[in-house]
Protein backbone atom coordinates (compact mmCIF):
# COMPACT_ATOMS: atom_id res chain seq x y z
CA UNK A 1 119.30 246.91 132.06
CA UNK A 2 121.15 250.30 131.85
CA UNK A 3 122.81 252.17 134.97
CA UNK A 4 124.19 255.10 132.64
CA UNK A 5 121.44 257.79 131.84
CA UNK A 6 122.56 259.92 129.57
CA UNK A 7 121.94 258.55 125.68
CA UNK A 8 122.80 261.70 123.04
CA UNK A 9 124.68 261.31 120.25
CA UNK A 10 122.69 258.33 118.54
CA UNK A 11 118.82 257.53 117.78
CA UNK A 12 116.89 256.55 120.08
CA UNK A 13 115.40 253.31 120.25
CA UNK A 14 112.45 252.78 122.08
CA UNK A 15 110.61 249.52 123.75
CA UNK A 16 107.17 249.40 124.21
CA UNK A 17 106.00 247.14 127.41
CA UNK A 18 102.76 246.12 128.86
CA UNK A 19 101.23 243.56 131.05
CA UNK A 20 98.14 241.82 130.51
CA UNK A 21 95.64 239.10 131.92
CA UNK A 22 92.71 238.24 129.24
CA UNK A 23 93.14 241.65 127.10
CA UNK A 24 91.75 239.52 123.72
CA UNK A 25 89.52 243.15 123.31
CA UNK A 26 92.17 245.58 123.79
CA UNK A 27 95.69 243.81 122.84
CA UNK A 28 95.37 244.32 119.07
CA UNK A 29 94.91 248.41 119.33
CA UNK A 30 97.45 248.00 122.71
CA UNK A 31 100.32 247.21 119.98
CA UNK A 32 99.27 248.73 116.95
CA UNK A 33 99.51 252.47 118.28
CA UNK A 34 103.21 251.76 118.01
CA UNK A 35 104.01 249.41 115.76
CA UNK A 36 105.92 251.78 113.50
CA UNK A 37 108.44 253.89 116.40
CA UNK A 38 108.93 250.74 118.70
CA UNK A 39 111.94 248.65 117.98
CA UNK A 40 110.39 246.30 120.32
CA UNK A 41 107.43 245.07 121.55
CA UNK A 42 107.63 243.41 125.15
CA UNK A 43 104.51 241.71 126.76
CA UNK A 44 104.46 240.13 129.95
CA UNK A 45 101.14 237.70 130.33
CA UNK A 46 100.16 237.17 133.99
CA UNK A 47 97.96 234.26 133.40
CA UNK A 48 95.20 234.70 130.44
CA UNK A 49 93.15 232.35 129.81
CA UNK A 50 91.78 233.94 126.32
CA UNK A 51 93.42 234.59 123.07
CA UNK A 52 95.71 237.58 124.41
CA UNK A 53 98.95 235.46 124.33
CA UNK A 54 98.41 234.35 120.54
CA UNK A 55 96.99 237.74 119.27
CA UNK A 56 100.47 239.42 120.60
CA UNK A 57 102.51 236.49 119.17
CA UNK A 58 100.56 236.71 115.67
CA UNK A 59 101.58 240.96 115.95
CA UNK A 60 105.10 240.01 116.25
CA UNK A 61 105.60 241.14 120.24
CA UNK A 62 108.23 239.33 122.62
CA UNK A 63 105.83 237.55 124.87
CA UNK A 64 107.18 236.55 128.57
CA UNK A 65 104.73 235.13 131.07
CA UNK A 66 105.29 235.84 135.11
CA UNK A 67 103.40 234.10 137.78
CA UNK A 68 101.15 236.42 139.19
CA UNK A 69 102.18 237.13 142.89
CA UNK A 70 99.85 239.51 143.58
CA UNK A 71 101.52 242.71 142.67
CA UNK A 72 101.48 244.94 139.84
CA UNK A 73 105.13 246.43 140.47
CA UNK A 74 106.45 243.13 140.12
CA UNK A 75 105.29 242.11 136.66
CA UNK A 76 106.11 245.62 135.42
CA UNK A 77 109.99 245.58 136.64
CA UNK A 78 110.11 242.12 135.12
CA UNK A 79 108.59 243.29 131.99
CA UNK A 80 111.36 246.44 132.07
CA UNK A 81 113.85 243.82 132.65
CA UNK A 82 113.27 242.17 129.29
CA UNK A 83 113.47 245.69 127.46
CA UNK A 84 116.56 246.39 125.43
CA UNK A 85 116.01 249.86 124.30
CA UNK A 86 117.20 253.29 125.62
CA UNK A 87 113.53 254.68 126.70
CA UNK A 88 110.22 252.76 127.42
CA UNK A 89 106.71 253.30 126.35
CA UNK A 90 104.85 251.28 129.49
CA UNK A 91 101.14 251.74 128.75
CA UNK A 92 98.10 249.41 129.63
CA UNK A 93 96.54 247.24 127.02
CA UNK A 94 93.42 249.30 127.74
CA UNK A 95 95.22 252.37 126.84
CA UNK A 96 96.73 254.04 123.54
CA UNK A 97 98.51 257.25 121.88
CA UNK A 98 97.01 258.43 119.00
CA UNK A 99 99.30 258.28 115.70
CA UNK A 100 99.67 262.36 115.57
CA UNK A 101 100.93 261.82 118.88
CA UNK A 102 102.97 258.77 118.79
CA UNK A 103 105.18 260.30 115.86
CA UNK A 104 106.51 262.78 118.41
CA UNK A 105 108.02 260.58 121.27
CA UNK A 106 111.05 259.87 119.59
CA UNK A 107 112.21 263.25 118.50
CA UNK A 108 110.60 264.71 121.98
CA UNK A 109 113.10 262.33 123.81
CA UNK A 110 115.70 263.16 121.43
CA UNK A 111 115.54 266.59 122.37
CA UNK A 112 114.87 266.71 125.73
CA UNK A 113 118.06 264.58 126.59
CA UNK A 114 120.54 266.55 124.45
CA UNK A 115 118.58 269.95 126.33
CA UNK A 116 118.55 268.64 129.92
CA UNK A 117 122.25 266.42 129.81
CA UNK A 118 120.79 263.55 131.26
CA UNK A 119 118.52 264.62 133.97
CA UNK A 120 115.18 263.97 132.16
CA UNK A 121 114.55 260.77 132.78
CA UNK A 122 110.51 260.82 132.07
CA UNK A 123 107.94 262.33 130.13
CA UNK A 124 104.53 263.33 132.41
CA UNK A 125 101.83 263.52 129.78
CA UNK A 126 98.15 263.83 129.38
CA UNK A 127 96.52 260.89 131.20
CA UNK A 128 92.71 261.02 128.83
CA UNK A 129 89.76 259.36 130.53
CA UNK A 130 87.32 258.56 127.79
CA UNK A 131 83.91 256.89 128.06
CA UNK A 132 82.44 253.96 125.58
CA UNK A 133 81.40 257.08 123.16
CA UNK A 134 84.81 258.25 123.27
CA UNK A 135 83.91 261.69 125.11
CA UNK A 136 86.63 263.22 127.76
CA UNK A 137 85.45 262.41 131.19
CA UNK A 138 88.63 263.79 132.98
CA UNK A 139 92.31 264.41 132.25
CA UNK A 140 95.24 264.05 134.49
CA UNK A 141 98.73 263.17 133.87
CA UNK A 142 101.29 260.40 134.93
CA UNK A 143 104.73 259.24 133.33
CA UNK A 144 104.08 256.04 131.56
CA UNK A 145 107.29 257.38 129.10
CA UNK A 146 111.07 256.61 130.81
CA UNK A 147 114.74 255.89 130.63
CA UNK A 148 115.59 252.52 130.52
CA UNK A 149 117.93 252.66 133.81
CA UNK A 150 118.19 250.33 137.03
CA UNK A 151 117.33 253.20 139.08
CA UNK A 152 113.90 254.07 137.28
CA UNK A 153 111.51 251.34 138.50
CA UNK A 154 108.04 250.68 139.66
CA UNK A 155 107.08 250.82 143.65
CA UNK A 156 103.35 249.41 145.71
CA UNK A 157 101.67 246.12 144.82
CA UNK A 158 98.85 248.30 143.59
CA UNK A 159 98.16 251.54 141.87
CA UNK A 160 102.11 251.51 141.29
CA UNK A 161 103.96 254.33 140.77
CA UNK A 162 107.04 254.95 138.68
CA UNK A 163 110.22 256.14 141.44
CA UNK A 164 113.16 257.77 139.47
CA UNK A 165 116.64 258.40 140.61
CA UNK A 166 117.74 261.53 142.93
CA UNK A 167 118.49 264.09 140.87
CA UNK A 168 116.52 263.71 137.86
CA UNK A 169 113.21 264.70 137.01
CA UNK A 170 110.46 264.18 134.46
CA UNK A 171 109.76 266.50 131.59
CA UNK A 172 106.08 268.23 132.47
CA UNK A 173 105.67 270.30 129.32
CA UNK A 174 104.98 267.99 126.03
CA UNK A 175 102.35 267.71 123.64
CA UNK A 176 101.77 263.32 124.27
CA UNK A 177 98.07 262.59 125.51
CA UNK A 178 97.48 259.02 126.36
CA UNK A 179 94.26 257.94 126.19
CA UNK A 180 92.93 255.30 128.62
CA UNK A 181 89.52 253.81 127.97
CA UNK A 182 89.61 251.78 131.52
CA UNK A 183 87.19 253.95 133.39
CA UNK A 184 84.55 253.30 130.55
CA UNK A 185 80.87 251.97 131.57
CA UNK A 186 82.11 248.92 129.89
CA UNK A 187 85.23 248.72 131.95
CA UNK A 188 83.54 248.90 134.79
CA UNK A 189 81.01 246.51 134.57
CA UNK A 190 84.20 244.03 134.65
CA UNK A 191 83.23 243.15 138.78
CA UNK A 192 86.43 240.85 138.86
CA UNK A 193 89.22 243.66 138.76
CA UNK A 194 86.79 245.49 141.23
CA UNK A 195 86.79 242.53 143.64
CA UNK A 196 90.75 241.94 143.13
CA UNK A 197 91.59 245.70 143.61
CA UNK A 198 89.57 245.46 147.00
CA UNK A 199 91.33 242.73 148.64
CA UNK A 200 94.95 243.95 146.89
CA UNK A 201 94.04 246.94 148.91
CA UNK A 202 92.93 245.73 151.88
CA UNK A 203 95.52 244.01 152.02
CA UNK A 204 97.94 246.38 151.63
CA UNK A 205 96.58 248.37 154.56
CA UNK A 206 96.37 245.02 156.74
CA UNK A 207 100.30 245.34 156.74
CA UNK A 208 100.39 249.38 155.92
CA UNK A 209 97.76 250.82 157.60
CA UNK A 210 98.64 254.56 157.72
CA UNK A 211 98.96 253.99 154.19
CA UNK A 212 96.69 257.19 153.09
CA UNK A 213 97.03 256.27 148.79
CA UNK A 214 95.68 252.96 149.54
CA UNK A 215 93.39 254.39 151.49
CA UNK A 216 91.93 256.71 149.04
CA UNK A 217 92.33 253.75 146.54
CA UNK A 218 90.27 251.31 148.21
CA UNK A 219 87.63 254.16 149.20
CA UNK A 220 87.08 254.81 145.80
CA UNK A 221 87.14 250.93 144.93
CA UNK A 222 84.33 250.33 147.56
CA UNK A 223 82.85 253.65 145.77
CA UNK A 224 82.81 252.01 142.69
CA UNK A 225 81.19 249.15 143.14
CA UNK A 226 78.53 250.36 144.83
CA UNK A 227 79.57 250.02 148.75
CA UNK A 228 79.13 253.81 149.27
CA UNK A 229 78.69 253.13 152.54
CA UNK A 230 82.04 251.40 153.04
CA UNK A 231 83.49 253.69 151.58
CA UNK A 232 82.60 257.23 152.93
CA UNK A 233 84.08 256.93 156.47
CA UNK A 234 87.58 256.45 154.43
CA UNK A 235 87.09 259.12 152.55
CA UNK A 236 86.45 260.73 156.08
CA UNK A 237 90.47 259.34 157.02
CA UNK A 238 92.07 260.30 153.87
CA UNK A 239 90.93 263.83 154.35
CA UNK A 240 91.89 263.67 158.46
CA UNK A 241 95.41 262.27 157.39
CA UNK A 242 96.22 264.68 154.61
CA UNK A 243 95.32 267.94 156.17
CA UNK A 244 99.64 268.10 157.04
CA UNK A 245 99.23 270.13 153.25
CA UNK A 246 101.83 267.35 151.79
CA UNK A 247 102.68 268.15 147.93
CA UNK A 248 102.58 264.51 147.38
CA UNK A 249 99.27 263.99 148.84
CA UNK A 250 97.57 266.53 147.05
CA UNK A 251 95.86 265.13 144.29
CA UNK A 252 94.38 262.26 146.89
CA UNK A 253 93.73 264.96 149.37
CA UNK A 254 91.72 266.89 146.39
CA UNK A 255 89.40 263.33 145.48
CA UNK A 256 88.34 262.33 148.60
CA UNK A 257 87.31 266.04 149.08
CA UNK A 258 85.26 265.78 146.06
CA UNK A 259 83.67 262.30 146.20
CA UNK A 260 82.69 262.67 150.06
CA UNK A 261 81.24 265.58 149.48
CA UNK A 262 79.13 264.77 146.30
CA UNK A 263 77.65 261.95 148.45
CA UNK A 264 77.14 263.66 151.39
CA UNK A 265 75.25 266.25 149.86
CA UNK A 266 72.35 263.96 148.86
CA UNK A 267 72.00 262.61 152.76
CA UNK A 268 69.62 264.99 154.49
CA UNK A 269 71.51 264.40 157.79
CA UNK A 270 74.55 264.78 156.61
CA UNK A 271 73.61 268.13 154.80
CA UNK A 272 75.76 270.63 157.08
CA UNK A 273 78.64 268.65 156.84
CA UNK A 274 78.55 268.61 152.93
CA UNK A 275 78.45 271.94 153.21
CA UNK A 276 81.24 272.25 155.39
CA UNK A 277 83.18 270.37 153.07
CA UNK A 278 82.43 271.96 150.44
CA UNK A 279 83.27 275.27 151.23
CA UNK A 280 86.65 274.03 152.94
CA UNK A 281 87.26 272.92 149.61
CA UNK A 282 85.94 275.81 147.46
CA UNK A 283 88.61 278.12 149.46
CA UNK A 284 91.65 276.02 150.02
CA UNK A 285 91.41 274.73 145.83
CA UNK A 286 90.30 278.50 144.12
CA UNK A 287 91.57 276.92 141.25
CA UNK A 288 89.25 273.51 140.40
CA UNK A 289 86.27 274.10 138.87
CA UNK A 290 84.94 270.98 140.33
CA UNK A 291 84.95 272.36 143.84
CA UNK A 292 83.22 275.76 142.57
CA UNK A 293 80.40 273.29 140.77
CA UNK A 294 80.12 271.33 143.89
CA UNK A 295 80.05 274.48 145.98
CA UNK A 296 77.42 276.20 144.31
CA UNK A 297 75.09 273.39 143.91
CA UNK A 298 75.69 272.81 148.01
CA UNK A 299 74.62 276.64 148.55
CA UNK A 300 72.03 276.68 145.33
CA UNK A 301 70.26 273.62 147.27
CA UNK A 302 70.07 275.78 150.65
CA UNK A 303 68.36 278.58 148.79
CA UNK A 304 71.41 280.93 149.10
CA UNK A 305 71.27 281.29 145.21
CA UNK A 306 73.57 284.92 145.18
CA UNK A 307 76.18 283.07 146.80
CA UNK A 308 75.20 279.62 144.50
CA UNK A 309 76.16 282.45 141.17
CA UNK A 310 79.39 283.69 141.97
CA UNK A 311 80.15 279.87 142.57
CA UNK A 312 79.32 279.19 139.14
CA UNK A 313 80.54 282.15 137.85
CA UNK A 314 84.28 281.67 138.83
CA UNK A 315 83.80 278.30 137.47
CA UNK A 316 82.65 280.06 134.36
CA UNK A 317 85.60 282.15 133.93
CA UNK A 318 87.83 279.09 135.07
CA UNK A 319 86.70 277.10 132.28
CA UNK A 320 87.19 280.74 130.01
CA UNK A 321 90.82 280.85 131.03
CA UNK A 322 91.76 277.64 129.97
CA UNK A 323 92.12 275.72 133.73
CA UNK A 324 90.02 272.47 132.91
CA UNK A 325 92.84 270.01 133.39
CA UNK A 326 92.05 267.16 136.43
CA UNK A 327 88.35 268.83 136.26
CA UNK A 328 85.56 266.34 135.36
CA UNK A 329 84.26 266.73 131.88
CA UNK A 330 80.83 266.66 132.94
CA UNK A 331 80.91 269.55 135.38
CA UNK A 332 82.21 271.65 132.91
CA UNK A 333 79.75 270.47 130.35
CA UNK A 334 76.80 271.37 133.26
CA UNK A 335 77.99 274.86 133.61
CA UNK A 336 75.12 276.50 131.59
CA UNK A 337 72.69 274.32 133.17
CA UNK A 338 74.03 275.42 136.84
CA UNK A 339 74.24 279.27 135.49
CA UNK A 340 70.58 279.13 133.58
CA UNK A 341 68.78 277.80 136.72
CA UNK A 342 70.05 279.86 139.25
CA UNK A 343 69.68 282.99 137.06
CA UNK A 344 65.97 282.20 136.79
CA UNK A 345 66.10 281.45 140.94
CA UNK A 346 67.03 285.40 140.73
CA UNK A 347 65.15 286.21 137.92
CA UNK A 348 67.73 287.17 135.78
CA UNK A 349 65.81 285.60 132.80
CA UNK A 350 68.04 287.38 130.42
CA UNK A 351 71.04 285.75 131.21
CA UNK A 352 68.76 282.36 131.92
CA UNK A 353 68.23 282.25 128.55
CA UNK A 354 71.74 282.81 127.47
CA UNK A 355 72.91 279.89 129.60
CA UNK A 356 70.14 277.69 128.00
CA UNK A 357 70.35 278.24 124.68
CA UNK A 358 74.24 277.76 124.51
CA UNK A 359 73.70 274.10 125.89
CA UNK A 360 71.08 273.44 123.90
CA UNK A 361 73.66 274.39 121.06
CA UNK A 362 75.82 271.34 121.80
CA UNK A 363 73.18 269.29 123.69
CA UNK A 364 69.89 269.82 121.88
CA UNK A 365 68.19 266.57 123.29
CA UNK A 366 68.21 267.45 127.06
CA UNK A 367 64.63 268.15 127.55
CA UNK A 368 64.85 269.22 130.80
CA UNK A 369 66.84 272.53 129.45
CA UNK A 370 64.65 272.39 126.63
CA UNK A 371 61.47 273.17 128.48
CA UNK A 372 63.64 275.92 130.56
CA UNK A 373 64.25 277.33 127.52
CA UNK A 374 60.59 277.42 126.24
CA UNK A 375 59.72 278.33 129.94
CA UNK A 376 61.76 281.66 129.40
CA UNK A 377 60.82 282.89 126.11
CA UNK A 378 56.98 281.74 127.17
CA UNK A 379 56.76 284.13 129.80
CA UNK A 380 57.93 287.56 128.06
CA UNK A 381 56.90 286.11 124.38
CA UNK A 382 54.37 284.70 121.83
CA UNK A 383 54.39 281.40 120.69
CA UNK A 384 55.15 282.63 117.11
CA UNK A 385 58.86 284.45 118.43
CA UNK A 386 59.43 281.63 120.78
CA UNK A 387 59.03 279.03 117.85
CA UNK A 388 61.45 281.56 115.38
CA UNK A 389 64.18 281.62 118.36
CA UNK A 390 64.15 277.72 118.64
CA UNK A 391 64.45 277.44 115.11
CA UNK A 392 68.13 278.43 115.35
CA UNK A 393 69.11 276.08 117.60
CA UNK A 394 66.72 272.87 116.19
CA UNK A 395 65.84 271.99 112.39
CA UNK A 396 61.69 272.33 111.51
CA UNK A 397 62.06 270.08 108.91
CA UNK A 398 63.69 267.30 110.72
CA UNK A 399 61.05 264.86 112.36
CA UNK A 400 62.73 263.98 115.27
CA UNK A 401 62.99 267.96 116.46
CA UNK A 402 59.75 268.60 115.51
CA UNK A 403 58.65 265.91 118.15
CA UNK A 404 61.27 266.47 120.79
CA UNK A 405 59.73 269.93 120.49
CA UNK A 406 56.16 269.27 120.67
CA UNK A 407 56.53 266.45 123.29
CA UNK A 408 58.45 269.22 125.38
CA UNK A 409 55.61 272.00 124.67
CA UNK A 410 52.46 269.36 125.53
CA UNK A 411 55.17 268.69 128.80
CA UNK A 412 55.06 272.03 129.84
CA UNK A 413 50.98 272.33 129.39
CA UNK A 414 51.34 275.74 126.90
CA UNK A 415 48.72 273.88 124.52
CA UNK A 416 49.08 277.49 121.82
CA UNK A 417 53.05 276.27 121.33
CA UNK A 418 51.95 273.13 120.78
CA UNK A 419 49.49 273.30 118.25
CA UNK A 420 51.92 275.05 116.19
CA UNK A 421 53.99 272.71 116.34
CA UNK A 422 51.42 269.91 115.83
CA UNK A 423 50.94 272.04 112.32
CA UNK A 424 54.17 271.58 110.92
CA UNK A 425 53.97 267.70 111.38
CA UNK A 426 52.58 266.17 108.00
CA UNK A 427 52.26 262.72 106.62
CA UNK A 428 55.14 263.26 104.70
CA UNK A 429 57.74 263.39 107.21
CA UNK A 430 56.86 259.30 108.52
CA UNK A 431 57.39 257.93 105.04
């Protein structure tokens, strides 16, 4: 353990630490990522009952084991305890940094400490939530990159955060993305750390219970596993308790905003207050594109469909501008769908079409879009021009698009786009 920060004038050596409980999936990639800038690999085993301990042991890690007392904070000081190097890597076994990445950390740390004398203590980087097909689903950040110094340590049984010392502060701007694959389908199908986050959190709040981050945490735990009901009327809380306009509670603040509404807006009697919330939101965050998605489906659903485009379009030109960071993947992947179907609400077909054809670009096997498309181009144009514009986006060679397009035409009922597509088919393409 260190109590002197500053560490220019020699390399820096780094320690990677983690924690684990049954990681026998994840443990191997967990060390690997950096197996060639670590001087040391530290794992602390909480009580696995798979092959985590001897994977990390055949790797060549120090392995510790620590009783599990029911807090996270715990094993990870003990874990920093065992670290010998100037700067720590502490990620979860379910997360990684790529090797483009990981090359960086040590002359990133190098730098910044010679640049700020001392007072970086952290690195905040990327924070990449990736599904099971490896697509973004959101980004935020966090500091999983520190000083090794007594005064740098981890705080809360649960959902722990890193404190550092007064008068130091963590370097914002770097180029490290950590990529965490823990909020996978796969990951959460695991109904154990579900049901032990729950009662960590409850229990928290038994002792706690203005506690508004435990709160939020154990709303969206509830949310999670399917106790939606549970969970709204916390969500409800979190948003009563953060209203103060606290810097530190604005990232919670922002999530319960956007999960209560998002349910609330499918619950017929709850309709005008989703669309309270949602516009409370729209105005007091100008700057997420999830709350102009959320806003403009809430006012595209009431018929208001003007209103509903200028939503969307700010998102648009959001996304255009580069502000996508804590925004959910999939909302800005949705944008053309929003834009084309409210365009055709004001029959701006023109534009419609634009919208649709540029997601059918990247996701040519929503069929839904699809037959918007076809819709469009149907009702100014022949079959002939619409089949000629759809050959840019789809391949009338390929088998499969020659059926995704034919089962979309027969879908729609427009039997003279069908039939030509029913003529390009030919024995030939089944063999």
């Amino acid at each position: 353990m260190k109590n002197v920060i500053k560490t220019a004038g020699r390399a820096i050596r780094l320690s990677q630490c983690m924690i684990v409980k049954n990681e026998e999936k994840n443990i191997e990639r967990a060390l690997t990522w950096a197996k060639d800038i670590a001087f040391e690999q530290i794992v602390v085993d909480t009580g696995s009952s798979d092959h985590t301990v001897e994977i990390a042991e055949r790797m060549g890690a120090k392995v510790f084991h620590f009783k599990w007392i029911e807090d996270f904070s715990a094993a990870k000081n003990y874990a920093i305890d065992q670290a010998s190097g100037d700067w720590i890597a502490f990620l979860d076994a379910d997360e990684y940094i790529n090797a483009e990445h990981a090359r960086l950390i040590i002359p990133l740390i190098e730098s910044i400490v010679n640049l700020h004398d001392g007072k970086a203590v952290a690195l905040t980087s990327k924070w990449v939530h990736v599904n099971d097909e490896g697509g973004v689903i959101q980004i935020d950040r966090q500091e999983r990159i520190f000083i090794n110094h007594t005064g740098v340590r981890y705080e809360r049984p649960i959902h722990e955060t890193l404190k550092i010392p007064a008068g130091t502060f963590p370097v914002v701007e770097n180029d490290i993305s950590i990529i965490h694959t823990g909020y996978s389908h796969s990951a959460y199908a695991d109904v154990g750390k579900l049901e032990r986050n729950i009662t960590l959190l409850k229990k928290t709040l038994e002792s706690a219970p203005e506690d508004v981050k435990s709160k939020y945490y154990l709303a969206n735990s509830l949310d999670v596993s399917g106790n939606i009901e549970e969970a709204i009327p916390l969500y409800r809380e979190v948003l009563n308790e953060t209203a103060c306009g606290k810097s530190s509670y604005e990232w919670f603040r922002v999530n319960a905003f956007y999960r209560l509404t998002a349910h609330l807006v499918n619950k017929t009697k709850a309709l005008d207050e989703a669309c309270n919330l949602a516009e409370q939101a729209f105005h007091e965050f100008p700057e997420h594109v999830n709350f102009c998605c959320l806003y403009g489906t809430v006012l595209y659903n009431c018929g208001q469909f003007e209103n509903a485009l200028k939503a969307f379009g700010k998102a648009e030109k959001l996304v255009a501008d580069g502000k996508i960071e804590g925004q959910l993947a999939r909302n800005i992947d949705a944008l053309h769908i929003y834009l084309a179907r409210v365009n055709i609400k004001l029959d701006n077909h023109a534009e419609a079409l634009r919208h649709a054809a540029s997601y059918l670009q990247s996701n040519k096997r929503h069929e839904d879009m699809l037959k918007l498309c076809m819709s469009i181009l149907r009702s100014k144009d022949s079959p002939e021009n619409t089949v000629n514009f759809l050959s840019k986006i789809y391949n009338l060679k390929n088998i499969d698009d020659k059926m995704q397009l034919l089962r979309c035409a027969k879908g729609m009922g427009d039997a003279a786009l069908a039939q030509i597509f029913i003529k390009m088919i030919t024995p030939g393409d089944f063999r």
